[in-house]
Protein backbone atom coordinates (compact mmCIF):
# COMPACT_ATOMS: atom_id res chain seq x y z
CA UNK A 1 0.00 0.00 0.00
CA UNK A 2 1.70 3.47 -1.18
CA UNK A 3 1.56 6.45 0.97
CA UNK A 4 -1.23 7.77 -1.25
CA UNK A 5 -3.33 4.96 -0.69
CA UNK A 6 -3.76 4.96 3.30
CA UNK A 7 -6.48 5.98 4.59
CA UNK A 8 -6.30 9.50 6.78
CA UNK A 9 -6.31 8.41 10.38
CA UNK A 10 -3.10 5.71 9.34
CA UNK A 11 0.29 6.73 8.95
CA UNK A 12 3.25 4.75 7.44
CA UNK A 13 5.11 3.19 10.98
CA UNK A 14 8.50 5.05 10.48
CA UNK A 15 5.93 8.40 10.63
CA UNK A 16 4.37 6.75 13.73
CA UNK A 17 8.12 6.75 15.46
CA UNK A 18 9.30 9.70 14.08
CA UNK A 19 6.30 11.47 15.56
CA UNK A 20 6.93 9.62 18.95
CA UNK A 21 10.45 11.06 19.16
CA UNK A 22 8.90 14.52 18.44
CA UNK A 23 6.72 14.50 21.25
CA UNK A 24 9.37 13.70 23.27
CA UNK A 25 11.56 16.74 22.97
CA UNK A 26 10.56 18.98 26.02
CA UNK A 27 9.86 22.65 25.63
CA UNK A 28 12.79 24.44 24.76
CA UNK A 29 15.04 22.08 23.50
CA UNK A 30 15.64 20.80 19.80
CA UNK A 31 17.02 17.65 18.22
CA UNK A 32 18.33 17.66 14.54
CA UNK A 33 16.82 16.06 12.05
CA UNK A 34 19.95 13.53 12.21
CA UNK A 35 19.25 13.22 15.55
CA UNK A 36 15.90 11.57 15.41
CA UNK A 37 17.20 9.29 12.40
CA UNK A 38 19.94 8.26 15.18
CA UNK A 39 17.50 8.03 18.24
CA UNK A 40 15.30 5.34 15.90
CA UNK A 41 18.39 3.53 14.65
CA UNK A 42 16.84 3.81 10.77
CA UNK A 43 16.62 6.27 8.23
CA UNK A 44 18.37 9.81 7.68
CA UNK A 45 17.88 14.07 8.21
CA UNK A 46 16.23 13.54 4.64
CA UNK A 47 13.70 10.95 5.80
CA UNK A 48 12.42 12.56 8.75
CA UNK A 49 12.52 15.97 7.44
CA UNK A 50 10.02 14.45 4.77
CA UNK A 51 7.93 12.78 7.95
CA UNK A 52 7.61 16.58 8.96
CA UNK A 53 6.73 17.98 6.36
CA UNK A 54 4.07 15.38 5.76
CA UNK A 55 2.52 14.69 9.49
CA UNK A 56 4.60 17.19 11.86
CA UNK A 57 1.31 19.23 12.01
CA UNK A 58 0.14 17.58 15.16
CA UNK A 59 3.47 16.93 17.16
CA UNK A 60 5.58 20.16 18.22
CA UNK A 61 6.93 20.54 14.68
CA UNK A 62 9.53 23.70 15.85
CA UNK A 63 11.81 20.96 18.12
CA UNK A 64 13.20 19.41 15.22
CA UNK A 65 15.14 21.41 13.38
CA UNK A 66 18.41 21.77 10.95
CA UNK A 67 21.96 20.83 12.47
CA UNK A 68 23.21 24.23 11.93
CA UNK A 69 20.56 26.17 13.73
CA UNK A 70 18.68 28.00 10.90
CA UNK A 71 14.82 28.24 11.17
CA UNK A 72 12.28 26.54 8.73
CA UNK A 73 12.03 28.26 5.69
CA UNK A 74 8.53 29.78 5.02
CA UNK A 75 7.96 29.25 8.92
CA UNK A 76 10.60 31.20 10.45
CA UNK A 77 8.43 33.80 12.29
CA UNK A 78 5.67 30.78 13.74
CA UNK A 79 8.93 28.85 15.23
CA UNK A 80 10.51 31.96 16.52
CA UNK A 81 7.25 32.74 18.19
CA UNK A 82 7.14 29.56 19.94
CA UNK A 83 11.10 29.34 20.72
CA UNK A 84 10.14 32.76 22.62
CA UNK A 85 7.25 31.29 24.22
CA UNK A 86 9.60 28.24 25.31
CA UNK A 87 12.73 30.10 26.27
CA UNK A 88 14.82 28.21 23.52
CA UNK A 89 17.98 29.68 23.74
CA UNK A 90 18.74 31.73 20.26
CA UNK A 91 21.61 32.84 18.65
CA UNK A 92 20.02 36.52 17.79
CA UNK A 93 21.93 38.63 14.72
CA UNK A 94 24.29 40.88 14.99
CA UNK A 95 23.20 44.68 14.81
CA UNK A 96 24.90 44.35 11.12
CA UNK A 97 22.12 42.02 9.99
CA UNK A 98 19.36 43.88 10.71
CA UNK A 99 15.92 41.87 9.34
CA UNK A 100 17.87 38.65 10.03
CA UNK A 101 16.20 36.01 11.82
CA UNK A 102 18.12 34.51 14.62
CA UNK A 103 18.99 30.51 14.46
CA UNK A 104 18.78 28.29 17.03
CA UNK A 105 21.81 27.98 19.66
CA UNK A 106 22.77 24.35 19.27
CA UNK A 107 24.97 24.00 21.69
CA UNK A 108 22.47 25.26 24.28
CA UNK A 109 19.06 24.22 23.07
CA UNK A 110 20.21 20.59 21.78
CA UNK A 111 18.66 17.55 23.82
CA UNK A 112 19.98 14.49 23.27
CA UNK A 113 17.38 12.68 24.80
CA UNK A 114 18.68 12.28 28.28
């Protein structure tokens, strides 16, 4: 049965874990998208990056994020609302780079599920 074919309320297993780990990651903390791969022994940053995109609606989508710290694109401003909210720690721009958004500060915010 392809992806296309399940019914709404089922979702492929790997989803089903990847999800898991998400809802796992406590408020103000992030894992990488490697990370998760590593923490479910199977896949890679490419596979469940395309989990997220696909089903990360429900879980707390902002936790998982790129290894170098750099916001979703297209949902920069709703993640930097909730790292606020959360008390992420954030690696904000210099006064040079005025409009940039700030990333996320890896070495601070990054749970390794411990």
């Amino acid at each position: 049965m392809s992806e296309e074919s399940l019914p709404a309320d089922a979702l492929p297993e790997y989803a089903e874990r990847v999800l898991e780990v998400t809802d796992l990651i406590p408020s103000g903390r992030v894992m990488t998208y490697g990370d998760v791969a590593e923490w479910l022994g199977e896949g890679g940053p490419r596979q469940v990056g395309r989990v997220m995109a696909l089903y990360g609606g429900a879980v707390p989508w902002w936790r998982v994020v790129r290894a170098d710290g750099v916001l979703l694109p297209g949902h920069e401003l709703r993640a930097l609302d909730r790292y606020r909210a959360e008390g992420t720690p954030l690696r904000e721009a210099s006064r040079a780079a005025e409009g940039h958004v700030p990333r996320v500060d890896m070495k601070r915010a990054r749970w390794d599920g411990g």
